[in-house]
Every structure is written in structure tokens, then in C-alpha cells.
Protein backbone atom coordinates (compact mmCIF):
# COMPACT_ATOMS: atom_id res chain seq x y z
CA UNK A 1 6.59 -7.76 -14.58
CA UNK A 2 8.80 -8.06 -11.57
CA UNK A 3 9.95 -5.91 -9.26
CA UNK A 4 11.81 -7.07 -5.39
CA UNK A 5 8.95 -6.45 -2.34
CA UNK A 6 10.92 -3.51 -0.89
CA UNK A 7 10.96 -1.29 -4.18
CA UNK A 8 7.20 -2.47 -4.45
CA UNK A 9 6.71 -1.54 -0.87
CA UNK A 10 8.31 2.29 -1.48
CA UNK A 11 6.34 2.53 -4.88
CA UNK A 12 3.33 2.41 -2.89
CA UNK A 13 4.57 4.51 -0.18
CA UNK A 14 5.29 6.90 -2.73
CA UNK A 15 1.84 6.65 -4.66
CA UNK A 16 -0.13 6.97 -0.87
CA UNK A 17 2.13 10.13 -0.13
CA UNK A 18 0.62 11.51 -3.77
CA UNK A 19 -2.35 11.12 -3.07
CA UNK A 20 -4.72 14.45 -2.57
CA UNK A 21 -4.39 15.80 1.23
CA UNK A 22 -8.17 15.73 1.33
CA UNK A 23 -8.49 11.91 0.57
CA UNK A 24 -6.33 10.48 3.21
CA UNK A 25 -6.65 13.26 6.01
CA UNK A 26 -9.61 12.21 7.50
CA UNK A 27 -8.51 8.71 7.84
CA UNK A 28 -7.92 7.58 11.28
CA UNK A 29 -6.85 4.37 12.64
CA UNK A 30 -6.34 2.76 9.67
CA UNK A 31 -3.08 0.75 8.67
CA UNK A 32 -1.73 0.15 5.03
CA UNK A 33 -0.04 -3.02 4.50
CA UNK A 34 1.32 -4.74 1.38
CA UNK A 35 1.08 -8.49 1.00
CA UNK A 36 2.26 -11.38 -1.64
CA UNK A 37 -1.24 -12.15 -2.21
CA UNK A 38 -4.69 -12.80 -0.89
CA UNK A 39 -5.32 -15.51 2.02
CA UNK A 40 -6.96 -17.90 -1.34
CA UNK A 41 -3.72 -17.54 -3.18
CA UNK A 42 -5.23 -16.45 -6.48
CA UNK A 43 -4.14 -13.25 -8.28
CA UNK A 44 -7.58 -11.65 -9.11
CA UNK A 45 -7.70 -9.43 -5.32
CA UNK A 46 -5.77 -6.23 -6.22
CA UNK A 47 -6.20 -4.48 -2.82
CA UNK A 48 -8.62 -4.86 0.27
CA UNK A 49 -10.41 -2.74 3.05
CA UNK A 50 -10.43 -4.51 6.09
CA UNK A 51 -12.60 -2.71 8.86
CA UNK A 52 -16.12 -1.28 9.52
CA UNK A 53 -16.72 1.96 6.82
CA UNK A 54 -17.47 5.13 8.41
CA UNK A 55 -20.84 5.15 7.01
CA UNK A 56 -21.48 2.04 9.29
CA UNK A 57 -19.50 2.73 12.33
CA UNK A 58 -22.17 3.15 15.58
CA UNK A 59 -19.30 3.74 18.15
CA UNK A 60 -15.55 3.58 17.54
CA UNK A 61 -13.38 4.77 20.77
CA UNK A 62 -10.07 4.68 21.91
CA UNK A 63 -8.04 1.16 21.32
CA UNK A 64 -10.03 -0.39 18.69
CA UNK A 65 -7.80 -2.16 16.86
CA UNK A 66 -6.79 -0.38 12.95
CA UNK A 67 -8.80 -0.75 9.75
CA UNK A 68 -6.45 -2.23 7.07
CA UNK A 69 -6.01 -1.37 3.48
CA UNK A 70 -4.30 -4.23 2.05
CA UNK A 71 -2.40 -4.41 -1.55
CA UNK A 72 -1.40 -7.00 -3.02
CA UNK A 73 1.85 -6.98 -4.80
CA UNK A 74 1.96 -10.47 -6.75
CA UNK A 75 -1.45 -9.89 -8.50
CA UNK A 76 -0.22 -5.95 -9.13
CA UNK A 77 2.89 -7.01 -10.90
CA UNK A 78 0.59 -9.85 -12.77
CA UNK A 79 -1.74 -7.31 -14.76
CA UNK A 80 1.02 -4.55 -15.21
CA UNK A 81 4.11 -4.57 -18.11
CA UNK A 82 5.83 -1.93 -17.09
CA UNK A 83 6.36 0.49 -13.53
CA UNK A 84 3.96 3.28 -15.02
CA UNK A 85 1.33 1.21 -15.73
CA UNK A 86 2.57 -0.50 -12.00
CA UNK A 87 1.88 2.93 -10.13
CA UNK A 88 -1.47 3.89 -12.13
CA UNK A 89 -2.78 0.63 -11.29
CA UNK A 90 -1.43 1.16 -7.49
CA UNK A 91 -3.14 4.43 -7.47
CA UNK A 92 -6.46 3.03 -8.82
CA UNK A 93 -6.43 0.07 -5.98
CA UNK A 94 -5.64 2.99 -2.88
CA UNK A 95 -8.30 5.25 -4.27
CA UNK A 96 -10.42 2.23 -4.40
CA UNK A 97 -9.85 0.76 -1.15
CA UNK A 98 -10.12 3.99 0.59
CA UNK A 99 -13.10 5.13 -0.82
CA UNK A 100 -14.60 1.68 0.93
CA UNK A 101 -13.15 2.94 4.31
CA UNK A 102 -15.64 6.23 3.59
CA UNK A 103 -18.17 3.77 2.53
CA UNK A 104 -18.23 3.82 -1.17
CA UNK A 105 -19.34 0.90 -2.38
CA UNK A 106 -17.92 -1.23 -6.10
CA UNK A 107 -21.32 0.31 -7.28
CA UNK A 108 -20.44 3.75 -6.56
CA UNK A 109 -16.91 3.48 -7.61
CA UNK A 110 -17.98 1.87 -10.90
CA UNK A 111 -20.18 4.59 -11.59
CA UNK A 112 -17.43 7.22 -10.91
CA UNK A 113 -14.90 4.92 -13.09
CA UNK A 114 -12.52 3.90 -9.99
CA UNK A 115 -14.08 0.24 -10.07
């Protein structure tokens, strides 16, 4: 499937902003970015937390720099055929990623079927 970066950018956008209030309101600090694909090039990443889980954090204060959820739009469009299978599999890789900012691990999220 293809679809241009921007739309892909506002899908997202628009599957984050579905997402249930009590999922994404404790996040803090933490910046969602979309990207071609991961620094290796391959197309087997879907998304990626970048930061230190809550469940590990000993001090965070004021001006550390942001966590980063990171999807990645080229492997996305890859596994999907068409934009409804494009937004379940968007809303799979943000619950995913998330859940690692609260410090679920692929364990974990396998066992609850979001792995």
C-alpha cells in the first residue's frame, strides 16, 4: 500500500487522538514522531519507545529532554493492503509503544495480545 507522509502523518494523529483518555493522560514529556524507517533501514521495526519507562525512572526533573514514540511509516504501509487494516495496525504499534513508556514489557504485551 501507499499512502503520501502527510496523510500518513494525520492518520496517526488521528488514531493517537482515539485513543482512551486514560492511556495517554498520564504521559508526560514524551514526543511522537513518525519516520520513513528505522536507523538499519529494514522494514521489520513497526514503532519504537525511546526513553527510560516509568517503572525505571529514579529521578526525572525539569528539562530532561522528551521520551520518543517513534512509528514508522514505510514498514506500516509494507504489512497493510488497505487504510483499515493501515489504522488497526497504527493503533496496535501506539498501544504497544506506550505501554513500554509505563513499562510493559513484549512479554507482557504478548500475554495481553498487543505484542
Amino acid at each position: 500500500m501507499s499512502m503520501p507522509a502527510e496523510e500518513f502523518e494525520r492518520l496517526v494523529v488521528s488514531e493517537l487522538d482515539a485513543l482512551p483518555d486514560d492511556m495517554v493522560d498520564g504521559l508526560d514529556n514524551v514526543a511522537f514522531l513518525v519516520e520513513d524507517r528505522p536507523a538499519d533501514g529494514s522494514l521489520d521495526l513497526l514503532g519504537e519507545y525511546d526513553g527510560i519507562a516509568l517503572t525505571e525512572r529514579d529521578r526525572y526533573g525539569f528539562g530532561e529532554m522528551p521520551d520518543r514514540i517513534v512509528v514508522y511509516r514505510e514498514p506500516l504501509l509494507a504489512l497493510c493492503s488497505d487504510e483499515r487494516e493501515l489504522r488497526r495496525e497504527v493503533h496496535i504499534t501506539l498501544v504497544h509503544e506506550i505501554a513500554h513508556y509505563y513499562g510493559i514489557d513484549d512479554a507482557q504485551l504478548h500475554e495481553l495480545g498487543w505484542a
